[in-house]
Every structure is written in structure tokens, then in C-alpha cells.
N, C-alpha and C. Protein backbone atom coordinates (compact mmCIF):
# COMPACT_ATOMS: atom_id res chain seq x y z
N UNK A 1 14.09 -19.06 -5.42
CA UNK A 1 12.91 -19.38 -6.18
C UNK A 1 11.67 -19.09 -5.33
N UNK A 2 10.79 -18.26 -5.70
CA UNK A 2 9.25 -18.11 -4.86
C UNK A 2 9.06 -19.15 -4.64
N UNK A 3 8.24 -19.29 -3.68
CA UNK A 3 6.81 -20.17 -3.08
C UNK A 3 6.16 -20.59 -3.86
N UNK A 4 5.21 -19.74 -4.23
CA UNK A 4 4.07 -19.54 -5.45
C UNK A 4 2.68 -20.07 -4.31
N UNK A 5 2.92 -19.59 -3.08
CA UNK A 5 1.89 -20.12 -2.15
C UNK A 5 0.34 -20.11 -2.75
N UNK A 6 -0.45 -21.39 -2.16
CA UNK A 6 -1.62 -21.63 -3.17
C UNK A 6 -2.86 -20.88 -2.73
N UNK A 7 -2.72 -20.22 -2.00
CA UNK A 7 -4.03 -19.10 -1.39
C UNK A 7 -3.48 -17.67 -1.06
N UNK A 8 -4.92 -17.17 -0.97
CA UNK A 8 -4.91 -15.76 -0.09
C UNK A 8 -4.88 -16.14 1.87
N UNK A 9 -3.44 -15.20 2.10
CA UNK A 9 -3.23 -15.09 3.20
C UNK A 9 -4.77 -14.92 4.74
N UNK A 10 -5.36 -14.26 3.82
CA UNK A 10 -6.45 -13.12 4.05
C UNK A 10 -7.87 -13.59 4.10
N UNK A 11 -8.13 -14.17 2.85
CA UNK A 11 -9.88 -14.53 2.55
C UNK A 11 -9.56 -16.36 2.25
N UNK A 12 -8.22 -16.87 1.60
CA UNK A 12 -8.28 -18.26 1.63
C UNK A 12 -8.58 -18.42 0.76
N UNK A 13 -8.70 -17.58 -0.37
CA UNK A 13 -8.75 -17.81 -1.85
C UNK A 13 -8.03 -18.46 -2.52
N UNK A 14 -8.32 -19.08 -3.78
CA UNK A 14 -7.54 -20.21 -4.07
C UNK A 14 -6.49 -19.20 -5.50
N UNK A 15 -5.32 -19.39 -5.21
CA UNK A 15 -4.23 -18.43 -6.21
C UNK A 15 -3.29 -19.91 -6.89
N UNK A 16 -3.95 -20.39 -7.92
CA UNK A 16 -3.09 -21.36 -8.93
C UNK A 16 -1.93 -20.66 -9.31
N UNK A 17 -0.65 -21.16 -9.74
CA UNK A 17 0.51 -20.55 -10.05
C UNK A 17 0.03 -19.64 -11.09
N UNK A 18 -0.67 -19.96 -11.93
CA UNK A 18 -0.92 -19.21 -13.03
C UNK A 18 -2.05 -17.98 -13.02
N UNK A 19 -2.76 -17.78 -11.55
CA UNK A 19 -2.95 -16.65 -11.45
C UNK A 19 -2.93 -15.34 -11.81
N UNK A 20 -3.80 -14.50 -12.02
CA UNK A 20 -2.74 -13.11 -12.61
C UNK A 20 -3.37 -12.44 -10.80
N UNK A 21 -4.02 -12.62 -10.63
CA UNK A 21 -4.46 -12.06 -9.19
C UNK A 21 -3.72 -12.15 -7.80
N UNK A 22 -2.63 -13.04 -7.97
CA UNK A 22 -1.90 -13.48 -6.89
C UNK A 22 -1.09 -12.09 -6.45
N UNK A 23 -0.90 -11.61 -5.43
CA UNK A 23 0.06 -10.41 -5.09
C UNK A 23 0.97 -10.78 -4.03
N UNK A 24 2.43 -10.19 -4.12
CA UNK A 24 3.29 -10.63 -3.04
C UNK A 24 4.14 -9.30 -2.21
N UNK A 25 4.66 -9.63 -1.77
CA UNK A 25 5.52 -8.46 -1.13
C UNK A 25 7.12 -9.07 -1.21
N UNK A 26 7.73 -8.26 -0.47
CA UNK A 26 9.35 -9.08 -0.48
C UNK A 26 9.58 -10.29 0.45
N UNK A 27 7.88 -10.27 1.45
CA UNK A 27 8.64 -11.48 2.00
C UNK A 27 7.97 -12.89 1.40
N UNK A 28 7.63 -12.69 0.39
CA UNK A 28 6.45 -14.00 -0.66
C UNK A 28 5.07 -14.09 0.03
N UNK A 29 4.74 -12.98 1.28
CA UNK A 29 3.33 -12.95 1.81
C UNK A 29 2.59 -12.96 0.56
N UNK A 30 1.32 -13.58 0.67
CA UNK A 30 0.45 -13.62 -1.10
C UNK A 30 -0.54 -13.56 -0.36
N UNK A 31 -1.58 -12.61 -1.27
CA UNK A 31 -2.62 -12.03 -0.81
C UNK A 31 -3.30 -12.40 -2.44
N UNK A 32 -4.49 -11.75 -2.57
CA UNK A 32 -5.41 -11.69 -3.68
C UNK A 32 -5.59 -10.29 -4.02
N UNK A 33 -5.59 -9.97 -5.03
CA UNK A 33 -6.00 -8.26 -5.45
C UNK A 33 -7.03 -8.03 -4.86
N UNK A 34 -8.11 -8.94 -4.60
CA UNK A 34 -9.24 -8.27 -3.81
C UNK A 34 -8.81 -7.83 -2.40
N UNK A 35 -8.05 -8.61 -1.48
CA UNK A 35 -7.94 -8.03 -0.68
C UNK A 35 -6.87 -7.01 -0.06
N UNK A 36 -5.93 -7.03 -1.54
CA UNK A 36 -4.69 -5.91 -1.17
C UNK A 36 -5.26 -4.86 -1.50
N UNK A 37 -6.13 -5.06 -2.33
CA UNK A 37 -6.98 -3.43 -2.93
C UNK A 37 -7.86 -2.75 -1.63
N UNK A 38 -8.73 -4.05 -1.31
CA UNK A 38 -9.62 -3.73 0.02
C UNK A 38 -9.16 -3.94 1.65
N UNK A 39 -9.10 -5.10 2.23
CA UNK A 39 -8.95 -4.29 3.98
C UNK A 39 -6.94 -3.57 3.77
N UNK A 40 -6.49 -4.23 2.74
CA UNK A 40 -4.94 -4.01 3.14
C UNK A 40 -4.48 -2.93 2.95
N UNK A 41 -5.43 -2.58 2.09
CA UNK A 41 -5.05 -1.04 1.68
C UNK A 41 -3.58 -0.68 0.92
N UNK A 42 -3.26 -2.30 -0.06
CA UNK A 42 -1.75 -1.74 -0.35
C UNK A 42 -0.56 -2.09 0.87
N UNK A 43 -0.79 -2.32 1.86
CA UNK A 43 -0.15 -2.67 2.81
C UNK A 43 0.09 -4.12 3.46
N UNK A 44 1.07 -4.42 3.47
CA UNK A 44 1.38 -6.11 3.83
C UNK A 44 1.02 -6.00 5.50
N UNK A 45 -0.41 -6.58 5.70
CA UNK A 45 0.25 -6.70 7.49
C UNK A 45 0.95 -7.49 8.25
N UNK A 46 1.87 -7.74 7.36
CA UNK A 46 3.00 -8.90 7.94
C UNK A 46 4.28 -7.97 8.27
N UNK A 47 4.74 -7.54 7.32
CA UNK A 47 5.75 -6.79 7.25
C UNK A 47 5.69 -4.85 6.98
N UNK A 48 4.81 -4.85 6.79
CA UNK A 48 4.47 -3.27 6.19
C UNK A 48 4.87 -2.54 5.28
N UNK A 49 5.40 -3.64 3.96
CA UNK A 49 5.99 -3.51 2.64
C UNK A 49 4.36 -3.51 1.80
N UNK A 50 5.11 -2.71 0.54
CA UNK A 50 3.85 -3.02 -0.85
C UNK A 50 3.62 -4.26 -1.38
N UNK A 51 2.74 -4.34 -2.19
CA UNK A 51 2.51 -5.43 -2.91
C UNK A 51 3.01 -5.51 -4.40
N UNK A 52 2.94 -6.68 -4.71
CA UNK A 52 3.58 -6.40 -6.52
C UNK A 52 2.99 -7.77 -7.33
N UNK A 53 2.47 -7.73 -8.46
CA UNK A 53 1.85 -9.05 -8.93
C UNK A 53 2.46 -10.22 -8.73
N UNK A 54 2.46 -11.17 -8.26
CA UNK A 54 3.41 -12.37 -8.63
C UNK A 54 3.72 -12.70 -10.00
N UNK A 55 4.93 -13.15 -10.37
CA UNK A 55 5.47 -13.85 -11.56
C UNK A 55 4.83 -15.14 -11.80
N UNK A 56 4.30 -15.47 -12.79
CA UNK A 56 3.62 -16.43 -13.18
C UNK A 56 4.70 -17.47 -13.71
N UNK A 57 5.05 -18.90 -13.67
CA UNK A 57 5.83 -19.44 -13.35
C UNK A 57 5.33 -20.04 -14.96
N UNK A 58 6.16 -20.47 -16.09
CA UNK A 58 5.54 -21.05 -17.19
C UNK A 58 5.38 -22.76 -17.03
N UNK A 59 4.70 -22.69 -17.49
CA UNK A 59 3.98 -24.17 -17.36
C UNK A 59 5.04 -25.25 -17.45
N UNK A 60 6.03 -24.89 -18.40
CA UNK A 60 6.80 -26.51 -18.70
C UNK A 60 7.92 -26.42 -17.38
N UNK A 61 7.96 -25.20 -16.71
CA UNK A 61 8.87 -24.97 -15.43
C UNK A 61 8.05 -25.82 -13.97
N UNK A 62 7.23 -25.74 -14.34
CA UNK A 62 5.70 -26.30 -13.00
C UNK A 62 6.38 -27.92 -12.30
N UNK A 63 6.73 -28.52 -13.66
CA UNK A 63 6.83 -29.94 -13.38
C UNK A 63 8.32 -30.10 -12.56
N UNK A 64 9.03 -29.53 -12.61
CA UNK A 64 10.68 -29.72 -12.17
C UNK A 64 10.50 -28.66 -10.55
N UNK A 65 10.03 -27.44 -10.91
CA UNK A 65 9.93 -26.82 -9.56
C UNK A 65 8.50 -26.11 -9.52
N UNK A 66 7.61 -27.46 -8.70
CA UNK A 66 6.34 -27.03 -8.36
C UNK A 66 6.47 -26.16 -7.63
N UNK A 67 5.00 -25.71 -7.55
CA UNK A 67 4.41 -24.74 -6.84
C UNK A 67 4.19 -24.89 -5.32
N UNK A 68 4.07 -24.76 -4.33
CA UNK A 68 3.53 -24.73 -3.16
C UNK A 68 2.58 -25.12 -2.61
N UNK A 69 2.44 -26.09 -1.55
CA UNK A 69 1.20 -26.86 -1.41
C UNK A 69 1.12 -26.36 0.12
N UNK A 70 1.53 -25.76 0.69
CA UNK A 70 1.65 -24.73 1.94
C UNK A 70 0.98 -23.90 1.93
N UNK A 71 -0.67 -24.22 2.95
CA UNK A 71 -1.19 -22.93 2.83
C UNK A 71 -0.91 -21.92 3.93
N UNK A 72 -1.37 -20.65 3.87
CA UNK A 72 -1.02 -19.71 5.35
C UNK A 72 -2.73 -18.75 5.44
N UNK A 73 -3.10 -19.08 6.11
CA UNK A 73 -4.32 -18.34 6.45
C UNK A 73 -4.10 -17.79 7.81
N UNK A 74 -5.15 -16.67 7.56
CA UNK A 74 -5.29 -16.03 9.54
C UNK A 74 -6.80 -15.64 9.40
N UNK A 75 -7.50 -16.63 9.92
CA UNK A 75 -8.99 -16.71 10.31
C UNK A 75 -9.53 -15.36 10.92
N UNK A 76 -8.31 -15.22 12.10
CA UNK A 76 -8.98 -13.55 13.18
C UNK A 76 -8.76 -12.56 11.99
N UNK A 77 -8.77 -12.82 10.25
CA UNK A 77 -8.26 -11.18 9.99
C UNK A 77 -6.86 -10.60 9.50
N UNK A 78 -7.48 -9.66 8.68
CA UNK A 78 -5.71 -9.01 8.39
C UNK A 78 -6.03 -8.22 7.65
N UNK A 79 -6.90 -7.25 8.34
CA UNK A 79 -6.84 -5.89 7.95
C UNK A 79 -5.63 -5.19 8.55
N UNK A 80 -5.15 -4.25 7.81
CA UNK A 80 -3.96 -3.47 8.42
C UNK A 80 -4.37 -2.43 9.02
């Protein structure tokens, strides 16, 4: 089951499960379209996989298997 982690890795943006902006890679790294479009260039700098929209989790699923209250930021950056 994803994460559904609640921010951008990147800028610290706030990505609600229900997001359509949320982006992941294979390893559940989550970024924001703004910034996979801009410094990432499409590129995870975690792993150096693509990105792909996250699955939006339906609402009556939320309550039994929340979402993620784990954030992951990197302050220095993450341009690739």
C-alpha cells in the first residue's frame, strides 16, 4: 500500500491524498508537478527513476488506511 506522503520532497508543498499534483516514482519519493516539471527535470534525485501521478486513494478507503503523516524534506535542494 503507498505512503501517500503529505508534501513535496523538494519545495515542502502541501500534497493531500487527494491531490492530482502529487508525483511518485517506484520508490514512493513524492514530489509536486511543479517541481518534477522544473529543477527535476523528470528525474527522481533519489533514485534516478521517472515520475508518474500518484493514485488518489478514495475517500471512504482514507479512514481504515490513512494517509501519511511523515514528512521528507531536503532544505539544501534537489535539483538533479
Amino acid at each position: 500500500m503507498l505512503d501517500l506522503r503529505p508534501s513535496c520532497e523538494c519545495c515542502d508543498r502541501n500534497l493531500p491524498p487527494e491531490s492530482p499534483d502529487a508525483m511518485i516514482c517506484t520508490f514512493e519519493c513524492t514530489f509536486c508537478r511543479d517541481c518534477v516539471a522544473g529543477p527535476l527535470k523528470g528525474v527522481c534525485p533519489n533514485c534516478g527513476g521517472n515520475f508518474v501521478p500518484r493514485p488518489i486513494r478514495p475517500a471512504d478507503k482514507l479512514a481504515r488506511f490513512p494517509a501519511s503523516t511523515k514528512r521528507v524534506f531536503k532544505p539544501e535542494g534537489c535539483g538533479a
